[in-house]
PDB file of N, CA and C in Angstrom:
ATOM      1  N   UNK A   1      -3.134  -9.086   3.564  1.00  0.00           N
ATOM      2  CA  UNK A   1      -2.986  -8.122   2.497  1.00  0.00           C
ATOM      3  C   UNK A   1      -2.418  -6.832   3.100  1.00  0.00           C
ATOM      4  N   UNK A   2      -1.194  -6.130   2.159  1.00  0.00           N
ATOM      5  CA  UNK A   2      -0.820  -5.388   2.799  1.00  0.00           C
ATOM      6  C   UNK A   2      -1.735  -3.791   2.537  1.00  0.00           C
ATOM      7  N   UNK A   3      -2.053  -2.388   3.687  1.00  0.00           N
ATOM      8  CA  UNK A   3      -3.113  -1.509   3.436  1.00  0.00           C
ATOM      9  C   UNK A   3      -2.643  -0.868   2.183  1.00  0.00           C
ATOM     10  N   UNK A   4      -1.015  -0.917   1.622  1.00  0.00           N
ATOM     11  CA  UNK A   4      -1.162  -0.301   0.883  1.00  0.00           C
ATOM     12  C   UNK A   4      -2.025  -0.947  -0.712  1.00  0.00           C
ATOM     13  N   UNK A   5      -1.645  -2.087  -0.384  1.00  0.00           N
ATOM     14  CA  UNK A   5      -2.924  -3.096  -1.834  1.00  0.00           C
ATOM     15  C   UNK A   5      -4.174  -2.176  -1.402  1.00  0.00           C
ATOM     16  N   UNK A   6      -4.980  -2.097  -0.460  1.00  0.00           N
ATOM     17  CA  UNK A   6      -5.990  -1.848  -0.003  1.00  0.00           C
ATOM     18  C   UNK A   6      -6.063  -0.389  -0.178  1.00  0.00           C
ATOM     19  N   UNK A   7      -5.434   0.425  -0.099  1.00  0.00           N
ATOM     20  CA  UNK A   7      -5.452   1.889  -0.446  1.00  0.00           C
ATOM     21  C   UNK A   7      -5.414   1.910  -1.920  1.00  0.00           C
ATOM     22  N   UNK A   8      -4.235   1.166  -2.901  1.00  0.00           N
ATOM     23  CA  UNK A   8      -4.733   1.225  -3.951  1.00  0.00           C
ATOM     24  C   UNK A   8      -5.718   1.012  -4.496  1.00  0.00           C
ATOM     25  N   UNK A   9      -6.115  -0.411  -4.407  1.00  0.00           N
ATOM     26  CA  UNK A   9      -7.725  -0.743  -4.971  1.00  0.00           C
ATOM     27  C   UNK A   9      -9.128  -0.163  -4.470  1.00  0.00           C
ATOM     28  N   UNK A  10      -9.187   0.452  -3.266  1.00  0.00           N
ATOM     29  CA  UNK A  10      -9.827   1.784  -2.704  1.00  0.00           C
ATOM     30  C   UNK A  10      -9.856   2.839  -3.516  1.00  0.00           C
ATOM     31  N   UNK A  11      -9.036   3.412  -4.711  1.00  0.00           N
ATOM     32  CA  UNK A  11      -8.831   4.418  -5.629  1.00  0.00           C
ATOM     33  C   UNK A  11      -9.169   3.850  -6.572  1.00  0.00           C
ATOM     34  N   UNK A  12      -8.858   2.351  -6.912  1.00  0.00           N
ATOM     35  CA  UNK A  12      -9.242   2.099  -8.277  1.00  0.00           C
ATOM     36  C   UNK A  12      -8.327   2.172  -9.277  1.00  0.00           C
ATOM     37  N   UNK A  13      -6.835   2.021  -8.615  1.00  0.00           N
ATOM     38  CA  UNK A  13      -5.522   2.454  -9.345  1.00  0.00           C
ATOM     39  C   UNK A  13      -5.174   0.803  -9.628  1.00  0.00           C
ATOM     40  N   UNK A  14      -4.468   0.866 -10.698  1.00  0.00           N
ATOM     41  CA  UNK A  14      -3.854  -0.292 -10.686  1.00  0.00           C
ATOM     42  C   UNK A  14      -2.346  -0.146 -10.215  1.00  0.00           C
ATOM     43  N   UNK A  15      -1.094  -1.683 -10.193  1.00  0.00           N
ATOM     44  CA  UNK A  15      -0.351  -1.189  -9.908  1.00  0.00           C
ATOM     45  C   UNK A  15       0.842  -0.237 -10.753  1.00  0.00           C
ATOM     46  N   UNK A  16       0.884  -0.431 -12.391  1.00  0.00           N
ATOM     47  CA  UNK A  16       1.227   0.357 -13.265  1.00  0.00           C
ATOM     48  C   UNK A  16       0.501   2.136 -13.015  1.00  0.00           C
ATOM     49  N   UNK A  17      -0.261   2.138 -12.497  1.00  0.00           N
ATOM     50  CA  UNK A  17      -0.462   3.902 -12.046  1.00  0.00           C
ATOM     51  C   UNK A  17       0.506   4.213 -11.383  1.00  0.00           C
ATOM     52  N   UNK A  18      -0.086   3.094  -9.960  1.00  0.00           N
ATOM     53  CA  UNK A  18       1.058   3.786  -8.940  1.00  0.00           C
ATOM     54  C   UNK A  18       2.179   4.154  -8.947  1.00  0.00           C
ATOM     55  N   UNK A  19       2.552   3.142  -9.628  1.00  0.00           N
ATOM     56  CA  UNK A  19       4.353   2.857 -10.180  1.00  0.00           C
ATOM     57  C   UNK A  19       4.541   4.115 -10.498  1.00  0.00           C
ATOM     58  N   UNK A  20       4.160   4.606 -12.270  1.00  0.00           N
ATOM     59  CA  UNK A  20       3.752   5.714 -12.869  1.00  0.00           C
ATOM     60  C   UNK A  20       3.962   6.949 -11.936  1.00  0.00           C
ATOM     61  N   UNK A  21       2.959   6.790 -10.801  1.00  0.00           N
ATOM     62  CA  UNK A  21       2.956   8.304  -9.919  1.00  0.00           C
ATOM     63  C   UNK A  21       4.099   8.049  -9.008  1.00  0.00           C
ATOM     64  N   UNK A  22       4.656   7.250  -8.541  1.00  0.00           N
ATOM     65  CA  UNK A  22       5.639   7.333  -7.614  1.00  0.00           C
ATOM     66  C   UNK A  22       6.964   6.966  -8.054  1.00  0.00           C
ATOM     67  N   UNK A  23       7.218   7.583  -9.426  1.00  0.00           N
ATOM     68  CA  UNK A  23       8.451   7.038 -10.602  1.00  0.00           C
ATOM     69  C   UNK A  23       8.966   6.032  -9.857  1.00  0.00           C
ATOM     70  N   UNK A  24       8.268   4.908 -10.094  1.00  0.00           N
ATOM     71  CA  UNK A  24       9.130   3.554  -9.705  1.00  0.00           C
ATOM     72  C   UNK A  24       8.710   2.447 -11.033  1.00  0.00           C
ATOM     73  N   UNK A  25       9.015   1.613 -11.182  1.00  0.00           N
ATOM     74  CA  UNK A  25       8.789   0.338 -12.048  1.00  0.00           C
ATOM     75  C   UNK A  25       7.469  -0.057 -11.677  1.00  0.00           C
ATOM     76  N   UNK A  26       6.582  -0.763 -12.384  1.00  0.00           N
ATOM     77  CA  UNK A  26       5.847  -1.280 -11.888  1.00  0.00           C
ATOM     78  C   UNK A  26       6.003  -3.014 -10.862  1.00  0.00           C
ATOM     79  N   UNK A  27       7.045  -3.553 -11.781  1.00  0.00           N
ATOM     80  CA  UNK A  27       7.328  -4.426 -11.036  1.00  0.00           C
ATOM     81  C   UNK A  27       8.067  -4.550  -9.694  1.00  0.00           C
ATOM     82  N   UNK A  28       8.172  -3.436  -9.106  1.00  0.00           N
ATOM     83  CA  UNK A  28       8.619  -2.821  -7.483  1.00  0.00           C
ATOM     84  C   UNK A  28       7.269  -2.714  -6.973  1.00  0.00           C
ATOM     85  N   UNK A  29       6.214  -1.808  -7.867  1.00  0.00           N
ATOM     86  CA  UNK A  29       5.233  -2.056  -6.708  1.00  0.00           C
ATOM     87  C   UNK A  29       4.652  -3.370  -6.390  1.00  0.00           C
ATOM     88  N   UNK A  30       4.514  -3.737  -7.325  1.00  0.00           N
ATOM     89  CA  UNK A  30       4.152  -5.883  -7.102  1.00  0.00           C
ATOM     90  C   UNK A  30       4.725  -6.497  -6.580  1.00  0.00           C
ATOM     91  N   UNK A  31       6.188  -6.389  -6.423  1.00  0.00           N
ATOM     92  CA  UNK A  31       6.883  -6.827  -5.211  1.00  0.00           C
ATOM     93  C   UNK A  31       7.409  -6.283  -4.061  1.00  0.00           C
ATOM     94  N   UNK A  32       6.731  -5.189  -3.878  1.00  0.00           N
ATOM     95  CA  UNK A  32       6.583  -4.577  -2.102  1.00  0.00           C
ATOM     96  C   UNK A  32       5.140  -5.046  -1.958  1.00  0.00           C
ATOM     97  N   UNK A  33       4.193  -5.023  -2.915  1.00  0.00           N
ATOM     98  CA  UNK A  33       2.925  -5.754  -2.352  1.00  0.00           C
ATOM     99  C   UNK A  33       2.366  -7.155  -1.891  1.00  0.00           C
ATOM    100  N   UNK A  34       3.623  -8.127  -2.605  1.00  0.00           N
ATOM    101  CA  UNK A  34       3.609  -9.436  -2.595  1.00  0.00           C
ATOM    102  C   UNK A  34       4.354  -9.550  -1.436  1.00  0.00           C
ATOM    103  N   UNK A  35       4.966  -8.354  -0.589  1.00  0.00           N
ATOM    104  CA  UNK A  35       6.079  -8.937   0.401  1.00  0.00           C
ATOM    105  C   UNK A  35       7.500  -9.820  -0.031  1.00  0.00           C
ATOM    106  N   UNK A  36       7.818  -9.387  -0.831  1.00  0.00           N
ATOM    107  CA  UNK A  36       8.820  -9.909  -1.762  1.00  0.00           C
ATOM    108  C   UNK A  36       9.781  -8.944  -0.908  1.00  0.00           C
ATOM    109  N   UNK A  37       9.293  -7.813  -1.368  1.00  0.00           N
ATOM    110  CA  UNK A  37      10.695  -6.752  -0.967  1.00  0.00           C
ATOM    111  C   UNK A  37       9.824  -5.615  -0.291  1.00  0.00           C
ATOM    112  N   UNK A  38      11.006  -4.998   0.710  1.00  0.00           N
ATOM    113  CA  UNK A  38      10.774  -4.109   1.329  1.00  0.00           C
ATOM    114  C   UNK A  38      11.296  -2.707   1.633  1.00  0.00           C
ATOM    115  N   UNK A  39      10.340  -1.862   1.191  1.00  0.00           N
ATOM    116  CA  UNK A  39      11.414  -0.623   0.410  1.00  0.00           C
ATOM    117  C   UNK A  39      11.497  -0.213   1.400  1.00  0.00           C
ATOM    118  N   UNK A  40      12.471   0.916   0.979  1.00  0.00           N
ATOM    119  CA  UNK A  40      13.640   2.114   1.477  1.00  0.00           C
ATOM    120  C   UNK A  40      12.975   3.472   1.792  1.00  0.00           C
ATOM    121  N   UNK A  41      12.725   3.864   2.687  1.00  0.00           N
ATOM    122  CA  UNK A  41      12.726   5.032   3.423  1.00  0.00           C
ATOM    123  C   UNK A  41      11.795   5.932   2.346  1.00  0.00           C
ATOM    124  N   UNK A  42      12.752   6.333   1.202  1.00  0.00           N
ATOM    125  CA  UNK A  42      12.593   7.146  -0.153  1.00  0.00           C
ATOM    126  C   UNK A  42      11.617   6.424  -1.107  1.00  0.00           C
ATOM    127  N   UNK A  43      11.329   4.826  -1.141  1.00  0.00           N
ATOM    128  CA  UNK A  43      10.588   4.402  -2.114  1.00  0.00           C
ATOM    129  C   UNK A  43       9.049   4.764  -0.959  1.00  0.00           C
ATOM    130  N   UNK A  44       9.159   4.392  -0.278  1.00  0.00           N
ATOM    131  CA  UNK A  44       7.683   4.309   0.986  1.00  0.00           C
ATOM    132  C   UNK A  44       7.437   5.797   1.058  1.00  0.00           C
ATOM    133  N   UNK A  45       8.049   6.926   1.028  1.00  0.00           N
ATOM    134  CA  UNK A  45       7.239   8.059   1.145  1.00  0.00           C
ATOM    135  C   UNK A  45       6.949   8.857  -0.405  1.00  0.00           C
ATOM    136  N   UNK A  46       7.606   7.952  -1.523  1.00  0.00           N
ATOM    137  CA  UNK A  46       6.878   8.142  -2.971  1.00  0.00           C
ATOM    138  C   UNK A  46       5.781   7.539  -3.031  1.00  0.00           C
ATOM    139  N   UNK A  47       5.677   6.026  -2.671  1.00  0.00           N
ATOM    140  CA  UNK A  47       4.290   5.053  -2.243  1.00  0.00           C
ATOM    141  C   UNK A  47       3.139   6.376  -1.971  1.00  0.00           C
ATOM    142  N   UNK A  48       3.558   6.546  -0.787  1.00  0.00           N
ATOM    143  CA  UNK A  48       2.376   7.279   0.140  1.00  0.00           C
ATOM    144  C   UNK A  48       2.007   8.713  -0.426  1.00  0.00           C
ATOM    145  N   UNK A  49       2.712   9.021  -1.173  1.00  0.00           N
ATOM    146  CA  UNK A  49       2.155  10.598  -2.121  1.00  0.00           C
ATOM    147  C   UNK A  49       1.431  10.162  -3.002  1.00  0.00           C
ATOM    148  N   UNK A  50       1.648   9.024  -3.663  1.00  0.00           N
ATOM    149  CA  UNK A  50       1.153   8.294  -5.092  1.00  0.00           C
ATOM    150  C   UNK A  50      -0.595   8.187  -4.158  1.00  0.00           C
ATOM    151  N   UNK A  51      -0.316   7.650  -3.068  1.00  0.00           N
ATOM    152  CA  UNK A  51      -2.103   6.704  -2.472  1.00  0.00           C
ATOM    153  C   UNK A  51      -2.801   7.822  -1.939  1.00  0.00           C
ATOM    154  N   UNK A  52      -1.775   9.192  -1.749  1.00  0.00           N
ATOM    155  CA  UNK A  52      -2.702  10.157  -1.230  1.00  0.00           C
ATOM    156  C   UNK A  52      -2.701  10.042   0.678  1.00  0.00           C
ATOM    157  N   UNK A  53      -1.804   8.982   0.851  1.00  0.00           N
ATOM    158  CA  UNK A  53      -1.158   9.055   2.862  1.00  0.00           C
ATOM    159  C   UNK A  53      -0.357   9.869   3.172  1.00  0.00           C
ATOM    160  N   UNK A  54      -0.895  10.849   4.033  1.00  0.00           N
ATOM    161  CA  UNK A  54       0.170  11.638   4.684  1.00  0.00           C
ATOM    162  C   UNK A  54       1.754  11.288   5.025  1.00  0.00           C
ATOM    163  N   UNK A  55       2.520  11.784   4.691  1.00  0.00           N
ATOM    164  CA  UNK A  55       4.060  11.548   5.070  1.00  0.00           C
ATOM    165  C   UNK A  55       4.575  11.160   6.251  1.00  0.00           C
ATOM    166  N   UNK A  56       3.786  11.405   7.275  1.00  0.00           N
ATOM    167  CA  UNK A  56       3.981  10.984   8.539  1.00  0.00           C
ATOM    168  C   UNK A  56       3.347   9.338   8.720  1.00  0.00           C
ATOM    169  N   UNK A  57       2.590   8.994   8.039  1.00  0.00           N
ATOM    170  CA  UNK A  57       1.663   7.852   7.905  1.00  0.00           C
ATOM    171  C   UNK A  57       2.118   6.611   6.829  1.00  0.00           C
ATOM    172  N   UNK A  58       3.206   7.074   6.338  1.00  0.00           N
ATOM    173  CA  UNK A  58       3.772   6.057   4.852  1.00  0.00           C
ATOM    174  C   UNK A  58       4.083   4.599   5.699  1.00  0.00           C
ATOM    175  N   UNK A  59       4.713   4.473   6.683  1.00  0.00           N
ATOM    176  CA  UNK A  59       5.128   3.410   6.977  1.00  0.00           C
ATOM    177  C   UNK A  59       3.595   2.376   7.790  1.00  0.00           C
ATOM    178  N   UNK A  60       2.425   2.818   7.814  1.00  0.00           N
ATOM    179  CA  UNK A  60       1.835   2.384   7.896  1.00  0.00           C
ATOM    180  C   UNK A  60       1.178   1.106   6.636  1.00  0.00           C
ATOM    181  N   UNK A  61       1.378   2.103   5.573  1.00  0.00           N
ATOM    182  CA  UNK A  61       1.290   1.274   3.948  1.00  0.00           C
ATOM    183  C   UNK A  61       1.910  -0.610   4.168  1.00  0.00           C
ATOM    184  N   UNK A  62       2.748  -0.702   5.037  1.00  0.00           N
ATOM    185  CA  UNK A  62       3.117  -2.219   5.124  1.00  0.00           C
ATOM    186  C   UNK A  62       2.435  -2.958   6.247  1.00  0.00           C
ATOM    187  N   UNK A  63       1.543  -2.087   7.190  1.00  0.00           N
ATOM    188  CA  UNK A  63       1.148  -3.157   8.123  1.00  0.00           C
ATOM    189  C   UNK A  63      -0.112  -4.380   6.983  1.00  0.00           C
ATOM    190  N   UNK A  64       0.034  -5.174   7.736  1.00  0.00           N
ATOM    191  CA  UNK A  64      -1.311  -6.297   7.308  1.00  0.00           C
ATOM    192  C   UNK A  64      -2.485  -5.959   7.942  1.00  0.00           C
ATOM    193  N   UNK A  65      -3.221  -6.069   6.449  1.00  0.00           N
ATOM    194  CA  UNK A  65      -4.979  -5.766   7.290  1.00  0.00           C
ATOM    195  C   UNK A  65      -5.544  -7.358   6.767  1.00  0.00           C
ATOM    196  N   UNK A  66      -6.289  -7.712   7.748  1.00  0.00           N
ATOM    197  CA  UNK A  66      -6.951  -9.241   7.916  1.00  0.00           C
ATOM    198  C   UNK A  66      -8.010  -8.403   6.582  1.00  0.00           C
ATOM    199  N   UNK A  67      -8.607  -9.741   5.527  1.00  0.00           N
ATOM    200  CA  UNK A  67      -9.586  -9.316   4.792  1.00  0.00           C
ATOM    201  C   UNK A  67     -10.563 -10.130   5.207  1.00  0.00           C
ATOM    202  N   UNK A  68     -10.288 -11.118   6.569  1.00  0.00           N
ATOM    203  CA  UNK A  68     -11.663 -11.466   7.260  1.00  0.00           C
ATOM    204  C   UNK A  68     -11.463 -10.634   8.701  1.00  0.00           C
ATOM    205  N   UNK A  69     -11.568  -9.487   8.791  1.00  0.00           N
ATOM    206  CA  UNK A  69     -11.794  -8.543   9.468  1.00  0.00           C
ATOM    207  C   UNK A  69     -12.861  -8.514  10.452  1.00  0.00           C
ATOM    208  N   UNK A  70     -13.268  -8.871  11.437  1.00  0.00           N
ATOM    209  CA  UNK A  70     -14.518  -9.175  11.828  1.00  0.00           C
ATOM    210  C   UNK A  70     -14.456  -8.020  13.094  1.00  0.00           C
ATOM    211  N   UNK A  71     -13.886  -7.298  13.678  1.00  0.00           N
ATOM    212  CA  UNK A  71     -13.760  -5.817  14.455  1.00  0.00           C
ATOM    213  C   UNK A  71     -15.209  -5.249  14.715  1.00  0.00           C
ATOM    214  N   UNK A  72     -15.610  -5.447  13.660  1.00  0.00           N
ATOM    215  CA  UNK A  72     -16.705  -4.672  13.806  1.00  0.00           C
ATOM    216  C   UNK A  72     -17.765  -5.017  13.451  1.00  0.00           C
ATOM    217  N   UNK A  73     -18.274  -6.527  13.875  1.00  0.00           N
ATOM    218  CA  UNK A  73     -19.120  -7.208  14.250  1.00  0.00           C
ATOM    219  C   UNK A  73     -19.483  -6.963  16.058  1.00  0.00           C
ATOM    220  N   UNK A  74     -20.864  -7.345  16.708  1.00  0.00           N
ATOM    221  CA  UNK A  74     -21.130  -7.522  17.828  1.00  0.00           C
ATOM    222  C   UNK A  74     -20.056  -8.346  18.683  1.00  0.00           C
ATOM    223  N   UNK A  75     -19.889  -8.330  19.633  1.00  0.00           N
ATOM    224  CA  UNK A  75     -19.483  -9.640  20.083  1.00  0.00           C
ATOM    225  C   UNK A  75     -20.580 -10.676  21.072  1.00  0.00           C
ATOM    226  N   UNK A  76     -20.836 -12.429  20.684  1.00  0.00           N
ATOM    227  CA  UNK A  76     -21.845 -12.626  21.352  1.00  0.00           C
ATOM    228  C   UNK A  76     -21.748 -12.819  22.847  1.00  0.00           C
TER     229      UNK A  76
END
């Protein structure tokens, strides 16, 4: 899952908000989230104003976060 899914649903936004706040379509944000497509410089630092990520930090919005995350479990 990409952090920016995870930053959205962390807010509680759907993806028609985001869209909304970062004048894009909604169906752009569903397909930069599906990994369909991969925006442009200008769409990724509207993304990251919309989620509330610093501008220096937008291109982080595409790394993959594991949602079996286990980091921060013991190790045995």
């Amino acid at each position: 899952m990409l952090r920016m899914k995870v930053r959205r649903v962390e807010r509680g936004a759907s993806q028609a908000q985001i869209a909304r706040l970062a004048q894009m379509h909604p169906s752009t944000v569903s397909l930069i989230e599906s990994g369909r497509l991969r925006p442009g410089l200008g769409q990724l630092r509207k993304l990251a104003r919309a989620l509330g990520v610093p501008r220096d930090q937008a291109a982080t919005l595409l790394q993959e976060v594991g949602t079996n995350d286990r980091s921060n479990e013991p190790s045995a």
